[in-house]
C-alpha atoms as a PDB file:
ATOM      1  CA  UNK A   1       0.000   0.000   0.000  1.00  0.00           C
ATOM      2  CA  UNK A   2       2.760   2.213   0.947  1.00  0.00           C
ATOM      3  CA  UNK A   3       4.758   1.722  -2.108  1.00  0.00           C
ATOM      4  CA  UNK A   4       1.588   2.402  -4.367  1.00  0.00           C
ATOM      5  CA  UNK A   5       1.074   5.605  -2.659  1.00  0.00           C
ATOM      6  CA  UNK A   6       4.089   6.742  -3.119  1.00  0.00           C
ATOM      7  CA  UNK A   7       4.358   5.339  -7.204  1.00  0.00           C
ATOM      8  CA  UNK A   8       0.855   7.365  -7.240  1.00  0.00           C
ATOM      9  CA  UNK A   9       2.457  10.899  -5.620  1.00  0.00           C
ATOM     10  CA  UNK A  10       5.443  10.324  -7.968  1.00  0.00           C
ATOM     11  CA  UNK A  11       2.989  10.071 -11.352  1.00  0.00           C
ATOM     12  CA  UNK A  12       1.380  13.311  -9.876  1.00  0.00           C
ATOM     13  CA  UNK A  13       3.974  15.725  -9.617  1.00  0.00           C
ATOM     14  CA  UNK A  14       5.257  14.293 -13.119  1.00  0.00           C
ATOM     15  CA  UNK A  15       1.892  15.094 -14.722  1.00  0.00           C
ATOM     16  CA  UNK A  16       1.938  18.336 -12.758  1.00  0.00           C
ATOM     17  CA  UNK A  17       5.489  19.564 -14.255  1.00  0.00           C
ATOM     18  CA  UNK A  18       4.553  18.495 -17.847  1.00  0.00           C
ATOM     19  CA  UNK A  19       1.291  20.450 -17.531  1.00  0.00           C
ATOM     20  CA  UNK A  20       3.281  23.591 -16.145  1.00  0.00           C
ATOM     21  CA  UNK A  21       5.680  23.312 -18.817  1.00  0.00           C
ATOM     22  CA  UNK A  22       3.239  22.691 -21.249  1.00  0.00           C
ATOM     23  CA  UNK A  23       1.750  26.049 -19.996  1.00  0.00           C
ATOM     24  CA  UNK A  24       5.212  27.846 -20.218  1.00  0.00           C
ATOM     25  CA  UNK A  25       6.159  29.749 -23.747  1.00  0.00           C
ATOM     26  CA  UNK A  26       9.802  29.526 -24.152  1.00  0.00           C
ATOM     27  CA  UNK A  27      11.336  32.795 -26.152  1.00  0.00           C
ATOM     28  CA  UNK A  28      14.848  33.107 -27.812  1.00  0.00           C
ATOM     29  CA  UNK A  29      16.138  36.722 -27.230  1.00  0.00           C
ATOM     30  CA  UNK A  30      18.932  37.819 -29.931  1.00  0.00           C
ATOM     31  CA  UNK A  31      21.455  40.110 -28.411  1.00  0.00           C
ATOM     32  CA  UNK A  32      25.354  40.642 -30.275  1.00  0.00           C
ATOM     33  CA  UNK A  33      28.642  39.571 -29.443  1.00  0.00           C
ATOM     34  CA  UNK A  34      29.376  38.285 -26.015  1.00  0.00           C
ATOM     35  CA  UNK A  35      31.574  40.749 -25.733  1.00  0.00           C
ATOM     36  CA  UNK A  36      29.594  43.788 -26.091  1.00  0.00           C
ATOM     37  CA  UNK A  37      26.922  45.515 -24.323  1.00  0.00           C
ATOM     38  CA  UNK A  38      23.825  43.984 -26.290  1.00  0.00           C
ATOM     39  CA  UNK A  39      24.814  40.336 -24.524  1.00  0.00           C
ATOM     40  CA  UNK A  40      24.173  41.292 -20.554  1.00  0.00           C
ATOM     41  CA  UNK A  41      21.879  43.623 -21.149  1.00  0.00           C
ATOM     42  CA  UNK A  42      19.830  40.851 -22.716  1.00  0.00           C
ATOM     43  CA  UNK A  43      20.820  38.361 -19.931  1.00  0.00           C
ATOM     44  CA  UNK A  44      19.596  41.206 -17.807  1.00  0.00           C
ATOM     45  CA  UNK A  45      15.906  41.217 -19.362  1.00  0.00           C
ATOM     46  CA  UNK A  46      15.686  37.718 -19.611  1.00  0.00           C
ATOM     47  CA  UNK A  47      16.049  37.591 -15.803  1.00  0.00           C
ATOM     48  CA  UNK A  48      13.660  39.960 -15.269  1.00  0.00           C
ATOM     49  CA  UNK A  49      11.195  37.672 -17.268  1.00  0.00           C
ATOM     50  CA  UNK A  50      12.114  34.323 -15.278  1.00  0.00           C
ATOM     51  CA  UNK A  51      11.500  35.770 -12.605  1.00  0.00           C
ATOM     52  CA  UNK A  52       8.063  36.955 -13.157  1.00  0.00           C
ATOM     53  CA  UNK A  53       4.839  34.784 -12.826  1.00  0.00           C
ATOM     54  CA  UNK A  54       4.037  35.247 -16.335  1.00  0.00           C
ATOM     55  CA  UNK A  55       4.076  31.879 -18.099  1.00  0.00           C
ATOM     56  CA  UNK A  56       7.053  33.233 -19.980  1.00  0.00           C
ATOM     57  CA  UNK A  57      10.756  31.391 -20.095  1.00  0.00           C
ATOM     58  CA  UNK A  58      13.646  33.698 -21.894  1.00  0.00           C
ATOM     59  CA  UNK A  59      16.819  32.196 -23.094  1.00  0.00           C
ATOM     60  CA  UNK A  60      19.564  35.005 -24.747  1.00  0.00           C
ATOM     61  CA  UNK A  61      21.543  34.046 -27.863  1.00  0.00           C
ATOM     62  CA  UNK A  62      24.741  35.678 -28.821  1.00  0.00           C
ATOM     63  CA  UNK A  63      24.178  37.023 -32.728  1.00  0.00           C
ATOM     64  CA  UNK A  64      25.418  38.924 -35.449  1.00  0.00           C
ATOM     65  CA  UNK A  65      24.119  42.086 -33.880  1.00  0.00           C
ATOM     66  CA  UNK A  66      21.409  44.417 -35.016  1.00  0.00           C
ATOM     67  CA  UNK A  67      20.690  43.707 -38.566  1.00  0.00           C
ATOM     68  CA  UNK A  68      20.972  39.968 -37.949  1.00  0.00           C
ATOM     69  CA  UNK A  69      18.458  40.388 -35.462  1.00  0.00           C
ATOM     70  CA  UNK A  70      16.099  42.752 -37.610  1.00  0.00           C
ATOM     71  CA  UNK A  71      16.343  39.556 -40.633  1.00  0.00           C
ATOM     72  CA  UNK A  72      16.147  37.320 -38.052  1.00  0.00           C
ATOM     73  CA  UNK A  73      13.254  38.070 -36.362  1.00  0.00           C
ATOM     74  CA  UNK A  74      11.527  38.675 -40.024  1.00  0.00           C
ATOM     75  CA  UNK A  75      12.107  34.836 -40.154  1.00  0.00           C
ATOM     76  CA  UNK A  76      10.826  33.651 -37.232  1.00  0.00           C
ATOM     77  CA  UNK A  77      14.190  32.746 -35.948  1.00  0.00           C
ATOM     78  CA  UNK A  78      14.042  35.239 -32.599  1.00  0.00           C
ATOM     79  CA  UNK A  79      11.214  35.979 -30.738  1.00  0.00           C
ATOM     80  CA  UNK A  80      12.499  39.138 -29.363  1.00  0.00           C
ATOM     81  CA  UNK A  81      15.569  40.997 -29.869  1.00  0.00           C
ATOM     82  CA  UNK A  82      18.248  43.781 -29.029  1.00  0.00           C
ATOM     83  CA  UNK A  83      18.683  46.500 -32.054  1.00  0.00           C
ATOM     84  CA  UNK A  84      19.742  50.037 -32.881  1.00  0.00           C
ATOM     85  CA  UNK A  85      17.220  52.720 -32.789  1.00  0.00           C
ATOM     86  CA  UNK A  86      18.629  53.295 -36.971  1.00  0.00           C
ATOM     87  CA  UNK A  87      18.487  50.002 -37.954  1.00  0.00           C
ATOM     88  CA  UNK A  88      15.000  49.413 -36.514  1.00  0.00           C
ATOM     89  CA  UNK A  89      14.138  52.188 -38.667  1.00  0.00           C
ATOM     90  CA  UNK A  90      15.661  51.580 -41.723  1.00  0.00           C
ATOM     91  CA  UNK A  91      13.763  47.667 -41.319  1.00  0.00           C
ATOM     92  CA  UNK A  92      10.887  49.266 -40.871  1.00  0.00           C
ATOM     93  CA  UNK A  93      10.810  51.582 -43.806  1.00  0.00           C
ATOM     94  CA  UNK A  94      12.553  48.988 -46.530  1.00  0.00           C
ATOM     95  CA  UNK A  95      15.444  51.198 -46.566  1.00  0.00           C
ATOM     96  CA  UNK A  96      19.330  51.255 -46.703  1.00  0.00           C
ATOM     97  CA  UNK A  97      20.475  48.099 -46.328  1.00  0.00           C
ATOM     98  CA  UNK A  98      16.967  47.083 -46.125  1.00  0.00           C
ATOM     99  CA  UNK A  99      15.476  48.203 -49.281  1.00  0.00           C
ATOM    100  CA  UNK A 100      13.548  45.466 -50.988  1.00  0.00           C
ATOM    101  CA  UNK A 101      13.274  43.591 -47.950  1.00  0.00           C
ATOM    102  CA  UNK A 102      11.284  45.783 -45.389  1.00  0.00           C
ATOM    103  CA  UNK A 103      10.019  44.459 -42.070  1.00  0.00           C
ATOM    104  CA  UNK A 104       6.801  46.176 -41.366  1.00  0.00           C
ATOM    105  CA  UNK A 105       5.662  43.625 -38.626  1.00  0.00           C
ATOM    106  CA  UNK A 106       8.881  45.274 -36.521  1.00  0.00           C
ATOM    107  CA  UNK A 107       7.438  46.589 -33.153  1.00  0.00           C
ATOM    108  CA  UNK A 108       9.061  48.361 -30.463  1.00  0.00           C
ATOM    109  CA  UNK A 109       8.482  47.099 -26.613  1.00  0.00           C
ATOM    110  CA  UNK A 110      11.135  49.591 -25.056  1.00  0.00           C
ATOM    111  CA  UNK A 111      13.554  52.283 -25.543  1.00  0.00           C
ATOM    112  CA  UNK A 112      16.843  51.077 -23.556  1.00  0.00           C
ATOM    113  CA  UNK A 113      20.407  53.125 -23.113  1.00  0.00           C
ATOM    114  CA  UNK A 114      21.987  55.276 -25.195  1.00  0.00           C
ATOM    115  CA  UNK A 115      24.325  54.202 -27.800  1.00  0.00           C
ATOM    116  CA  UNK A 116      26.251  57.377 -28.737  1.00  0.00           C
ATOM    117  CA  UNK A 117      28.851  57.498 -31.792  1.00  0.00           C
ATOM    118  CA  UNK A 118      32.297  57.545 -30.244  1.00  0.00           C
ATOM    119  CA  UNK A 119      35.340  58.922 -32.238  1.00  0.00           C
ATOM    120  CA  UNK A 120      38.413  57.473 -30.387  1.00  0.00           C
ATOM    121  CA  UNK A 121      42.000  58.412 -31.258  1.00  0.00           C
ATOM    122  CA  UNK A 122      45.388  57.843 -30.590  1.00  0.00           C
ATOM    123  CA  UNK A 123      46.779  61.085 -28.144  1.00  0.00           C
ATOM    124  CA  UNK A 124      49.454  61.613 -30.850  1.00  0.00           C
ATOM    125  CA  UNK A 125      47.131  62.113 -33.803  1.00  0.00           C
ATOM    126  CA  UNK A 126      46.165  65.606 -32.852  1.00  0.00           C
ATOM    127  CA  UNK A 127      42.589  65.007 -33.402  1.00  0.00           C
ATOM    128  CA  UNK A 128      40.094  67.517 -31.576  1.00  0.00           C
ATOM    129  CA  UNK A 129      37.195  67.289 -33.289  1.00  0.00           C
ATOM    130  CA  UNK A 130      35.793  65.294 -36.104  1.00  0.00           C
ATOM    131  CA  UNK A 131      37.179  67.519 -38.994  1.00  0.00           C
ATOM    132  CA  UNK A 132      40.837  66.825 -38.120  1.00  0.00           C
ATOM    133  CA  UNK A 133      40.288  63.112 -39.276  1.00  0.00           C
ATOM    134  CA  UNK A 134      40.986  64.728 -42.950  1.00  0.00           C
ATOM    135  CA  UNK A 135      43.983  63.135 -43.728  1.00  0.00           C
ATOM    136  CA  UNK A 136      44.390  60.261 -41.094  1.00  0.00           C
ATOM    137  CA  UNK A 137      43.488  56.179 -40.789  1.00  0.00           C
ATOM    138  CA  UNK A 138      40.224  55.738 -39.588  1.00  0.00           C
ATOM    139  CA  UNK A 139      38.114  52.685 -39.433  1.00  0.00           C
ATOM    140  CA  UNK A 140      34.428  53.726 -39.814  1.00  0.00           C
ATOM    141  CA  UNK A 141      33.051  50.029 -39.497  1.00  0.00           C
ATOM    142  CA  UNK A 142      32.427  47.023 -41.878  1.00  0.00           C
ATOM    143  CA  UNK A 143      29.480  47.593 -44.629  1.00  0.00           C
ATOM    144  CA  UNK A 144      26.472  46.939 -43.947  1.00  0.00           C
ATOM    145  CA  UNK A 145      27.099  47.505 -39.936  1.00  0.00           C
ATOM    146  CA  UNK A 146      24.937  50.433 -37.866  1.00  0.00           C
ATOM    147  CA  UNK A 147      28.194  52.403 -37.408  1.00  0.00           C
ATOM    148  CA  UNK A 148      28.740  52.289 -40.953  1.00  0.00           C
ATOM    149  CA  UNK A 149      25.452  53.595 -41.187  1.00  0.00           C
ATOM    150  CA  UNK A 150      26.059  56.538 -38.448  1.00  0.00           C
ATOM    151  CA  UNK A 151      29.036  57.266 -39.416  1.00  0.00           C
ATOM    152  CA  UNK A 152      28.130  58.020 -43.752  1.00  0.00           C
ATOM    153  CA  UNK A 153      25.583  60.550 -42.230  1.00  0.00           C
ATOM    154  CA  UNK A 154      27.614  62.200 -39.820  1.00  0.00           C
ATOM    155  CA  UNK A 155      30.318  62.668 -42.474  1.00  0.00           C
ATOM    156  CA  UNK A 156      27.913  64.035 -44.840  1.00  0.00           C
ATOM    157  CA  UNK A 157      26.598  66.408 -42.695  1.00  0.00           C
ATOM    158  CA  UNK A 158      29.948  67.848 -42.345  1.00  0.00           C
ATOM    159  CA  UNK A 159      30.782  67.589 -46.065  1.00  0.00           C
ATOM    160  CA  UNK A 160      33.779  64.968 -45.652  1.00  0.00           C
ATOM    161  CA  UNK A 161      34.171  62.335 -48.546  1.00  0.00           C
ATOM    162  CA  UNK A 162      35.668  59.116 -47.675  1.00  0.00           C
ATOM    163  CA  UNK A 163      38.756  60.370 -50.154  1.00  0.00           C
ATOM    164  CA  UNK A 164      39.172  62.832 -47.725  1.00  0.00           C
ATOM    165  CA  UNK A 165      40.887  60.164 -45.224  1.00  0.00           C
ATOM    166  CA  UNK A 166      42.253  56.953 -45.288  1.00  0.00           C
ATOM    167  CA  UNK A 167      39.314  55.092 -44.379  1.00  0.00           C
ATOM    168  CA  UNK A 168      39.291  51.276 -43.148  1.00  0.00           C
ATOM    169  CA  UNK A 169      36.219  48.895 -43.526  1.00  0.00           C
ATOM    170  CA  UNK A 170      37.084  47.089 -39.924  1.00  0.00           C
ATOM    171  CA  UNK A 171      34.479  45.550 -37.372  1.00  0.00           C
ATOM    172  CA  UNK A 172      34.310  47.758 -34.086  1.00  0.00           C
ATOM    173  CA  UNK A 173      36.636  45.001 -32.584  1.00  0.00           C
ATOM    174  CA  UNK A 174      38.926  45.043 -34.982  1.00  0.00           C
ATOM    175  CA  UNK A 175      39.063  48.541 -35.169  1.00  0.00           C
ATOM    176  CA  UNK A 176      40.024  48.962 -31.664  1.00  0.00           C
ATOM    177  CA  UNK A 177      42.745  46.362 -32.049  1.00  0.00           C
ATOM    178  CA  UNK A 178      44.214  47.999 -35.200  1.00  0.00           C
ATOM    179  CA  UNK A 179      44.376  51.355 -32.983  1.00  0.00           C
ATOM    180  CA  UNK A 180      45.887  49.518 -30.038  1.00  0.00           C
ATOM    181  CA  UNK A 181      48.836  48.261 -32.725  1.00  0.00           C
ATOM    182  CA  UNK A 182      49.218  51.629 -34.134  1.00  0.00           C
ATOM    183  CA  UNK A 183      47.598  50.669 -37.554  1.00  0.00           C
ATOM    184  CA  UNK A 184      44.830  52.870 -36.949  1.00  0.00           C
ATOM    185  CA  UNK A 185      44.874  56.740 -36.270  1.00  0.00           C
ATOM    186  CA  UNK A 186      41.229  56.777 -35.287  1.00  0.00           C
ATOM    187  CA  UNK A 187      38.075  54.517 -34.589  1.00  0.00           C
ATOM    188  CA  UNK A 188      35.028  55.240 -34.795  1.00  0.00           C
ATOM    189  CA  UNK A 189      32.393  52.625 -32.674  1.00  0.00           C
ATOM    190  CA  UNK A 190      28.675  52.838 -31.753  1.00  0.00           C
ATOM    191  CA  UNK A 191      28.719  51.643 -28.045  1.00  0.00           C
ATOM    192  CA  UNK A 192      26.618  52.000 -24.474  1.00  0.00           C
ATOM    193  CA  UNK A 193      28.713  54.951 -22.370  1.00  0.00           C
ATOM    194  CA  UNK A 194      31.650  53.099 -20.468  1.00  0.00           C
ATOM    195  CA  UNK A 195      31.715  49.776 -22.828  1.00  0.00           C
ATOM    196  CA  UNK A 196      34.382  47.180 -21.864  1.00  0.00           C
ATOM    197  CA  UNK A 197      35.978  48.101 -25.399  1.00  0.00           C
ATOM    198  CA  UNK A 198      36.605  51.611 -24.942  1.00  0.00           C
ATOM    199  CA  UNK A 199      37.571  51.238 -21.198  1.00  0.00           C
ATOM    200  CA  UNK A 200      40.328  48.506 -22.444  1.00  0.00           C
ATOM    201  CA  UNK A 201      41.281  50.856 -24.695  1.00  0.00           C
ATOM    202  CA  UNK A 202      42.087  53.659 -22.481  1.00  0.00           C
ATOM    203  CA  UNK A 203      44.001  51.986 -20.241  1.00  0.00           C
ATOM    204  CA  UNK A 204      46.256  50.136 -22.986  1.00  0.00           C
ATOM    205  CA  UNK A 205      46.840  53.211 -24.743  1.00  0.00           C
ATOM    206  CA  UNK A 206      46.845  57.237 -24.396  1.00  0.00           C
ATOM    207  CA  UNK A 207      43.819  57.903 -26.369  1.00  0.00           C
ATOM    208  CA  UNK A 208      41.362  60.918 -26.832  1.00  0.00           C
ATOM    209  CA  UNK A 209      37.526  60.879 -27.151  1.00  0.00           C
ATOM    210  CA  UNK A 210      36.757  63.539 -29.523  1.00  0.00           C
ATOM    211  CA  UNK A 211      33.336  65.400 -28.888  1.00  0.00           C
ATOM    212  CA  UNK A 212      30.618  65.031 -31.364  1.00  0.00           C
ATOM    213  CA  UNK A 213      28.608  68.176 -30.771  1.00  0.00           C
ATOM    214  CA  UNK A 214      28.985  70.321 -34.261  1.00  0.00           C
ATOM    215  CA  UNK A 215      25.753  72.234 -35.031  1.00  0.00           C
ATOM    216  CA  UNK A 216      25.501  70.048 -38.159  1.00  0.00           C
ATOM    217  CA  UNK A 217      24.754  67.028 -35.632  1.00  0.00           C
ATOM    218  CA  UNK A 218      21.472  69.035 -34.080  1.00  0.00           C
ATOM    219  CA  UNK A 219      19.866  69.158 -38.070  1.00  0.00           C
ATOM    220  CA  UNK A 220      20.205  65.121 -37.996  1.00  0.00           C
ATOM    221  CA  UNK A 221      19.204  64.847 -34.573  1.00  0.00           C
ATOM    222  CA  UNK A 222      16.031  67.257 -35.208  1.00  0.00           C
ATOM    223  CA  UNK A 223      15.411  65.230 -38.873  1.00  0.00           C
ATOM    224  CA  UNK A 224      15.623  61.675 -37.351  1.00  0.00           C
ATOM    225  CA  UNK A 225      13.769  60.387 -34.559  1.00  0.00           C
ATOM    226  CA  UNK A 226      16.159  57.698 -33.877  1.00  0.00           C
ATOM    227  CA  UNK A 227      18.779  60.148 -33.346  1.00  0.00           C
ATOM    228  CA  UNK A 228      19.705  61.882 -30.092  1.00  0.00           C
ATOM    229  CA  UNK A 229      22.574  63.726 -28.156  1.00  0.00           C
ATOM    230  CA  UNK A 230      24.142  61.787 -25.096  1.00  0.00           C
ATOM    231  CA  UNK A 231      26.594  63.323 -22.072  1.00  0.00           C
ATOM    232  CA  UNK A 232      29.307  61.209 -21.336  1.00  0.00           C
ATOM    233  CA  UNK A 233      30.518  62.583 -17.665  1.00  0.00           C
ATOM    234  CA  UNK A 234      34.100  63.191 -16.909  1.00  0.00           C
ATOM    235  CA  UNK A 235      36.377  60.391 -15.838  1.00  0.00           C
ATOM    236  CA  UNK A 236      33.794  57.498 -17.634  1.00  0.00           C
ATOM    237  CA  UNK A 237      36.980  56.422 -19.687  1.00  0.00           C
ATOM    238  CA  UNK A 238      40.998  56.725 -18.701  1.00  0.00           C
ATOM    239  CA  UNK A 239      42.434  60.303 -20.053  1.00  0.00           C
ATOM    240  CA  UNK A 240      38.795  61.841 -20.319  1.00  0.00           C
ATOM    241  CA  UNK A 241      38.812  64.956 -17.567  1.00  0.00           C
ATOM    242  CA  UNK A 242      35.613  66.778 -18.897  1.00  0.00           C
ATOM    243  CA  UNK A 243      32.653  66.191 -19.377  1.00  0.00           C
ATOM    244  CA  UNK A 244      31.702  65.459 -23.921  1.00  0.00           C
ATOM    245  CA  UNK A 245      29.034  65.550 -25.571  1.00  0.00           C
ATOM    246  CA  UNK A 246      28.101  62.752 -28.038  1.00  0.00           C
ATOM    247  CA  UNK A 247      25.361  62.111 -30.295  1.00  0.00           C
ATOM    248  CA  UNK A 248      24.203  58.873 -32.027  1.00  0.00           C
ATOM    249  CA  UNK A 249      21.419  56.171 -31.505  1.00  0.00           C
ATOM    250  CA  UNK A 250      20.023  54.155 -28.612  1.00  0.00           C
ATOM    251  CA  UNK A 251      19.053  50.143 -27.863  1.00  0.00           C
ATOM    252  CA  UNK A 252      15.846  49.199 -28.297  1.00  0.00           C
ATOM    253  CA  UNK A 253      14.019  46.212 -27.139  1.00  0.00           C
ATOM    254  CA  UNK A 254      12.044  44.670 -30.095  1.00  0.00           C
ATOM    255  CA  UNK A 255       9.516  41.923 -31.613  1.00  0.00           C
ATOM    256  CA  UNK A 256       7.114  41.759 -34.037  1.00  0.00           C
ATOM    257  CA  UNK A 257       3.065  41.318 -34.570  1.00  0.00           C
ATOM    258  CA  UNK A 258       3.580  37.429 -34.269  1.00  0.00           C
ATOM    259  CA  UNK A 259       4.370  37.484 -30.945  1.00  0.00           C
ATOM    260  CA  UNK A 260       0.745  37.279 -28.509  1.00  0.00           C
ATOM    261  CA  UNK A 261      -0.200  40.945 -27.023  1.00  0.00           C
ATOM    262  CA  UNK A 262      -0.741  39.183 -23.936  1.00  0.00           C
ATOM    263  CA  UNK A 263       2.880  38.106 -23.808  1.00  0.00           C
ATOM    264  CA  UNK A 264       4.415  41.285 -24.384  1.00  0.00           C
ATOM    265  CA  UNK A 265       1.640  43.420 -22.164  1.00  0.00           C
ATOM    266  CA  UNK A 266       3.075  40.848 -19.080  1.00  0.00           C
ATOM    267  CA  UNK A 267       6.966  41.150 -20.570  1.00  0.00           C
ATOM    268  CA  UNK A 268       6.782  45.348 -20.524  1.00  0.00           C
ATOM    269  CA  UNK A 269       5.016  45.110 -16.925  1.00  0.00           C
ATOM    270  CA  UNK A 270       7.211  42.653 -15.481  1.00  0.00           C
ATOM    271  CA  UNK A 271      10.435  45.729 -16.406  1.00  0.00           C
ATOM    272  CA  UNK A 272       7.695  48.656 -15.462  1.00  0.00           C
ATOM    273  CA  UNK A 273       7.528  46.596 -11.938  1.00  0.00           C
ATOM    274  CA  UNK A 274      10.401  45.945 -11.041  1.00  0.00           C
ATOM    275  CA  UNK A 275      12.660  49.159 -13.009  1.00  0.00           C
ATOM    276  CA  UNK A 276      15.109  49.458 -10.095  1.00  0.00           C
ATOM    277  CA  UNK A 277      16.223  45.902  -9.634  1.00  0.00           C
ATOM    278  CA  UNK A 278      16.723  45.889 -14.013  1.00  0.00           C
ATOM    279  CA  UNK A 279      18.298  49.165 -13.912  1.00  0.00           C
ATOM    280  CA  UNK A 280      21.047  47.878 -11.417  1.00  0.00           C
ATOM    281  CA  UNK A 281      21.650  44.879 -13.578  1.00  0.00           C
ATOM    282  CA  UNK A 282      24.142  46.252 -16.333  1.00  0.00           C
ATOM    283  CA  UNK A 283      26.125  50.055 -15.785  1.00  0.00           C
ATOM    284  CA  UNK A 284      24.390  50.431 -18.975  1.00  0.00           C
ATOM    285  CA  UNK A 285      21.352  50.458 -17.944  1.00  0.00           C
ATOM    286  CA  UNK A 286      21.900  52.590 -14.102  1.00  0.00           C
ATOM    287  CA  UNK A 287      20.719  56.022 -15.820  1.00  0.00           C
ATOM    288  CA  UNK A 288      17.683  54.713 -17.492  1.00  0.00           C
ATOM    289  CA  UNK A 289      14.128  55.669 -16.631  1.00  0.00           C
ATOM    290  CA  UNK A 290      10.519  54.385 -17.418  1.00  0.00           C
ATOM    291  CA  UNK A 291      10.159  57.501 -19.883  1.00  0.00           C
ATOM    292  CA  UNK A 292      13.305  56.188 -21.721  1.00  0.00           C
ATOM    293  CA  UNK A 293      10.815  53.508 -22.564  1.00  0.00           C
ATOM    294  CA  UNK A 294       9.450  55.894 -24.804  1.00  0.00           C
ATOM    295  CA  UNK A 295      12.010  57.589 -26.966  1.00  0.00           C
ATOM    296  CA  UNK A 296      14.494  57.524 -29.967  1.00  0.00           C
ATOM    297  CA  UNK A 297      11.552  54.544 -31.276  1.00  0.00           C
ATOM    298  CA  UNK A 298      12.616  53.087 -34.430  1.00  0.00           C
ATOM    299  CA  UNK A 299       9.763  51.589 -34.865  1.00  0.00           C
ATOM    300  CA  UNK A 300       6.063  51.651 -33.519  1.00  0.00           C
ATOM    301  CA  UNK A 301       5.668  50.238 -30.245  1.00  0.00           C
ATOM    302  CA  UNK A 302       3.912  46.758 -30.254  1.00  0.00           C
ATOM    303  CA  UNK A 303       0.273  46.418 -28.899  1.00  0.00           C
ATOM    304  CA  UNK A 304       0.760  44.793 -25.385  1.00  0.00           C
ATOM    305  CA  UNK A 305       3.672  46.931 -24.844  1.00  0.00           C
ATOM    306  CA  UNK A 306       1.486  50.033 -25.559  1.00  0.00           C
ATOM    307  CA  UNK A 307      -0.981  48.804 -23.146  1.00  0.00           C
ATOM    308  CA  UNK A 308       1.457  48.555 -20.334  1.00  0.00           C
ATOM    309  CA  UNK A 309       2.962  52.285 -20.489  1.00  0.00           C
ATOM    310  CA  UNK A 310      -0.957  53.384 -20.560  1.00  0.00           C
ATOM    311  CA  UNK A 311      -1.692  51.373 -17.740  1.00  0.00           C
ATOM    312  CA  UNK A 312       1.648  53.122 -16.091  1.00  0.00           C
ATOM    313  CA  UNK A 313       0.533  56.315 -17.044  1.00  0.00           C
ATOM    314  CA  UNK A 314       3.364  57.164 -19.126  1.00  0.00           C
ATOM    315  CA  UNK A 315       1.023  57.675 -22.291  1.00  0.00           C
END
């Protein structure tokens, strides 16, 4: 009798855990590089949705970074994803790299941290501002990339040609190690304030980071939403004493209009609730508020996640 009761408990709690795993969704969240900021700051979110009572289980996957994920999630292959405010956009709309191939089932559920456009250059180059690249090496990223991207416009707005410098078609990492070996002048990399990269880099070599705050920079920022200025406070990187201003484009948590409203409504709430335990998750994310939610949007925000900022209050 004993042993049947106990053969009978056992087939319980097995039909209990298939039924509440059953019940659970499982969702792949694409991120970038383990090495970058994308990575914990998607480890961070996912553990914000564990934790939650929301019939929701988040894994993170390490991609090809923001236009992977963009493609990606087009295909079904992600079910939620890290991206640049730009690239969003340029999804979106079919264009840039995108044209022909437009996603317009790309929502927004959140605006995350800032991802200003550093310039970063050896102390010996005499570079103080962008227009004294004329003339030097400077990698302004592989094709195809969102620095690339960044970059072309903030060169055009100052009326520099790429035959104006000697310019290299290098990954951000790669750009940063061509600096560190002196085959590089300059580098230019999209990054979260105080990314491992550029704090390695300041303490391996006597660098400068050039400010990005021309007047031409306020007519892109005022033309394109996605576009915004950022402060990056004294002392954030080795060698830096004041206080720069950068400008550039912002993370942005996104899906699409396959995944449920329901799901995302309880994914947004689950950050809304519990903002001060995510914040303290990543430096990247220590400065960011629930109106950041709401800004720099590349794309329009998805249904559930809409329904969670009005419940907030914060539409």
């Amino acid at each position: 009798m004993k042993r049947l009761i106990v053969t009978l408990l056992a087939l319980a709690l097995a039909l209990f855990a298939h039924h509440a795993t059953a019940q659970r969704q499982f969702l792949t969240i694409g991120t970038a590089s383990v090495v970058g900021i994308y990575y914990p700051v998607g480890g961070a979110t996912s553990q914000i949705i564990n934790q939650a009572d929301i019939g929701v289980r988040a894994t993170v996957e390490a991609t090809g970074g923001s236009a992977f994920n963009a493609r990606a999630l087009a295909a079904g292959e992600l079910d939620m994803a890290l991206a640049q405010s730009d690239v969003v956009f340029q999804a979106y709309e079919g264009q840039a790299g995108f044209e022909g191939e437009a996603v317009p089932q790309l929502r927004t559920m959140m605006g995350l941290h800032a991802e200003p456009l550093h310039l970063v250059c050896d102390r010996d180059a005499g570079v103080d501002s962008v227009r004294d690249i004329v003339g030097k090496r400077v990698n302004i990223g592989n094709p195809g990339s969102g620095i690339r991207f960044t970059v072309e416009q903030a060169l055009e707005a100052l009326d520099i040609s790429l035959e104006d410098f000697n310019a290299h078609n290098l990954t951000a990492p790669e750009g940063v190690d061509f600096l560190r070996d002196g085959r590089v002048d300059c580098f230019f990399y999209t990054i979260g304030i105080g990314g491992a990269a550029l704090q390695d880099i300041s303490t391996t070599r006597d660098v400068v980071f050039v400010p990005m705050d021309e007047p031409e920079f306020e007519a892109l920022v005022e033309e394109f939403p996605y576009f915004a200025f950022t402060e990056v406070p004294a002392n954030t990187y080795r060698g830096q004493e004041e206080d720069i201003t950068l400008f550039g484009v912002k993370a942005l948590f996104v899906t699409t209009t396959d995944l449920d409203e329901e799901v995302v409504y309880g994914i947004t709430k689950a950050i809304l609730d519990n903002l001060e335990d995510f914040t303290k998750i990543h430096p990247a994310l220590n400065f960011l508020t629930a109106e950041d939610f709401l800004t720099g949007l590349g794309a329009p925000l998805h249904e559930g996640a809409e329904r969670a900022y009005q419940e907030a209050g914060l539409l």
